[in-house]
Protein backbone atom coordinates (compact mmCIF):
# COMPACT_ATOMS: atom_id res chain seq x y z
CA UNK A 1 2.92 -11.37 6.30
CA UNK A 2 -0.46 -11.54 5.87
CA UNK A 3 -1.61 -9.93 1.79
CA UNK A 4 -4.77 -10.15 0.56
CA UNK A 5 -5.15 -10.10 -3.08
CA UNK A 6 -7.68 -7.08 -3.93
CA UNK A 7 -9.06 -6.37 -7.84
CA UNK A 8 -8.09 -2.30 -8.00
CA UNK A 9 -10.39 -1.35 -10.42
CA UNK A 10 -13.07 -2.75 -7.99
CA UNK A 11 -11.51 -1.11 -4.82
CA UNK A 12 -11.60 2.21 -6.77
CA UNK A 13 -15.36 1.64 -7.58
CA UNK A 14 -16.46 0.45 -3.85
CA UNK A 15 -14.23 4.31 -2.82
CA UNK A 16 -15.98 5.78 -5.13
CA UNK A 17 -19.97 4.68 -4.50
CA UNK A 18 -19.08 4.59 -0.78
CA UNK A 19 -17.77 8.66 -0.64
CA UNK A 20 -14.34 7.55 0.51
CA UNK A 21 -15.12 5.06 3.25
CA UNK A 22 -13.94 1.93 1.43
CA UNK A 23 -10.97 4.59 0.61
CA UNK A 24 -10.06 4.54 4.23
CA UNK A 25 -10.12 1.17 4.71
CA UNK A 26 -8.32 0.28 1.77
CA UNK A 27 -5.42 2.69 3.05
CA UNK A 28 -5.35 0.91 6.66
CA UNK A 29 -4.97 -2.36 4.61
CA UNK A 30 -2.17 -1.27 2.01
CA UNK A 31 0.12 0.41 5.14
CA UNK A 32 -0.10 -2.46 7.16
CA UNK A 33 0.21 -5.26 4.58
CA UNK A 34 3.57 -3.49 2.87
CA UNK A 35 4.93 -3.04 6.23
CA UNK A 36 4.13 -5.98 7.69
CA UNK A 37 6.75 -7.46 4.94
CA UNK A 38 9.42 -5.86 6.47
CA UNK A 39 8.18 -6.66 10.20
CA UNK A 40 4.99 -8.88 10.65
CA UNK A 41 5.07 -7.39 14.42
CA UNK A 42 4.69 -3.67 13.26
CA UNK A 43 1.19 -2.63 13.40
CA UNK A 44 1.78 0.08 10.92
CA UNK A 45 0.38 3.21 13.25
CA UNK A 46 2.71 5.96 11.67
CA UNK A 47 2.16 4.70 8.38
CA UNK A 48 -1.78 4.55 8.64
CA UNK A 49 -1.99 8.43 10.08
CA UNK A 50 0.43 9.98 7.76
CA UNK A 51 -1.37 8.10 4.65
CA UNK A 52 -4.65 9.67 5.76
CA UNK A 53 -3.59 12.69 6.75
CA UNK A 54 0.06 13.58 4.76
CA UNK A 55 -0.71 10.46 1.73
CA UNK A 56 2.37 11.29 0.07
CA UNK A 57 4.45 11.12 2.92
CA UNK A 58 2.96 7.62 4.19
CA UNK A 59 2.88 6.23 0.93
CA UNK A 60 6.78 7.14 0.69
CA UNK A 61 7.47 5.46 4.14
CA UNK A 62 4.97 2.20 3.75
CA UNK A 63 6.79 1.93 0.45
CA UNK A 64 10.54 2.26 2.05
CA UNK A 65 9.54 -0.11 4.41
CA UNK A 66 8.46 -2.62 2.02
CA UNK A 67 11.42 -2.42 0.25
CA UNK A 68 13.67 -3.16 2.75
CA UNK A 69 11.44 -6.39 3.48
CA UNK A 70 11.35 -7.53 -0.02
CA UNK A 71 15.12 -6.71 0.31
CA UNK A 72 15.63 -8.82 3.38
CA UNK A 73 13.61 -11.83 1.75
CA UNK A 74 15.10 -11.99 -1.62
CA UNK A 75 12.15 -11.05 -3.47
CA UNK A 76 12.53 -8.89 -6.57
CA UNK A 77 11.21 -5.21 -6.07
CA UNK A 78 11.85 -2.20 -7.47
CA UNK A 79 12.15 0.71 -4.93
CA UNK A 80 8.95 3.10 -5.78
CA UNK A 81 9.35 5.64 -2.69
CA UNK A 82 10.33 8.50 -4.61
CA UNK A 83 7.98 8.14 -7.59
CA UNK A 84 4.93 7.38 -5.14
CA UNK A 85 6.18 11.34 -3.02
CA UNK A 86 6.10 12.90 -6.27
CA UNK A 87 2.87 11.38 -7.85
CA UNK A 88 1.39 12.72 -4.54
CA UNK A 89 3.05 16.10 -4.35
CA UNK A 90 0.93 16.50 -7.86
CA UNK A 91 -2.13 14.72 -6.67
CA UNK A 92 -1.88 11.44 -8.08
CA UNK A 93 -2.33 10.01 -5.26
CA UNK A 94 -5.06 7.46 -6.52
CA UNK A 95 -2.21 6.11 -8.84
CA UNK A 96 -0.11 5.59 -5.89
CA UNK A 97 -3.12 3.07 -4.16
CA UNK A 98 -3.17 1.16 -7.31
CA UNK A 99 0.74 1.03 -7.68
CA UNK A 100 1.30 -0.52 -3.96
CA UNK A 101 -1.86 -2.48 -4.23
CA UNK A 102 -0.60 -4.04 -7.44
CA UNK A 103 2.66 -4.78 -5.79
CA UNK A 104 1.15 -6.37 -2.86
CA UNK A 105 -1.46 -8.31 -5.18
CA UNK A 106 2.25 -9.93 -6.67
CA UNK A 107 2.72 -11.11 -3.44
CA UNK A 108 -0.33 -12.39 -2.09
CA UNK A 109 -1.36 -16.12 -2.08
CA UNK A 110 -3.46 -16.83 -5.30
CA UNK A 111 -5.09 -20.33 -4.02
CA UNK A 112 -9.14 -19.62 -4.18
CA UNK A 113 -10.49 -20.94 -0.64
């Protein structure tokens, strides 16, 4: 379980200036740092394509999937899956990025190297 702590509001700016690029990236990070919660081992492959191509649909599984790994561990987390299909279904899907990316952020390490 490897999270890195990321500031949205910059993450939305860098996806912005950089016409989606940073957007891309940002979604291969968020799928495979929420599942790697549930297994460190899974490299996330469904979970990347569907966010990029079907977002609401690979936000809802990433988001299962973390779930069940915050679940397993004992850490307190409130199952989003549903809210983050419908916010895409409408076309919120930026909201969805910052949601998960503010959950992960709760679990990454906060020592400064």
């Amino acid at each position: 379980m490897n999270i890195k702590n990321r500031n949205i509001v910059v993450a939305i700016i860098l996806t912005i200036v950089t016409c989606g690029i940073y957007g891309i990236y940002w979604t291969i990070c968020l799928a495979r740092e929420s599942v790697s919660v549930k297994d460190p081992a899974d490299n996330a492959l469904l979970e990347i394509v569907l966010m990029l191509f079907l977002p609401f649909l690979g936000f809802f599984m990433a988001e299962k999937k973390f779930a069940e790994g915050c679940a397993e561990k004992g850490i307190a987390h409130t199952d989003n899956s549903i809210l983050y299909l419908i916010l895409g279904l409408v076309g919120l899907g930026i909201v969805n990025f910052c949601m998960m990316q503010n959950e992960l952020n709760k679990l990454a390490p906060t020592t400064a190297a």
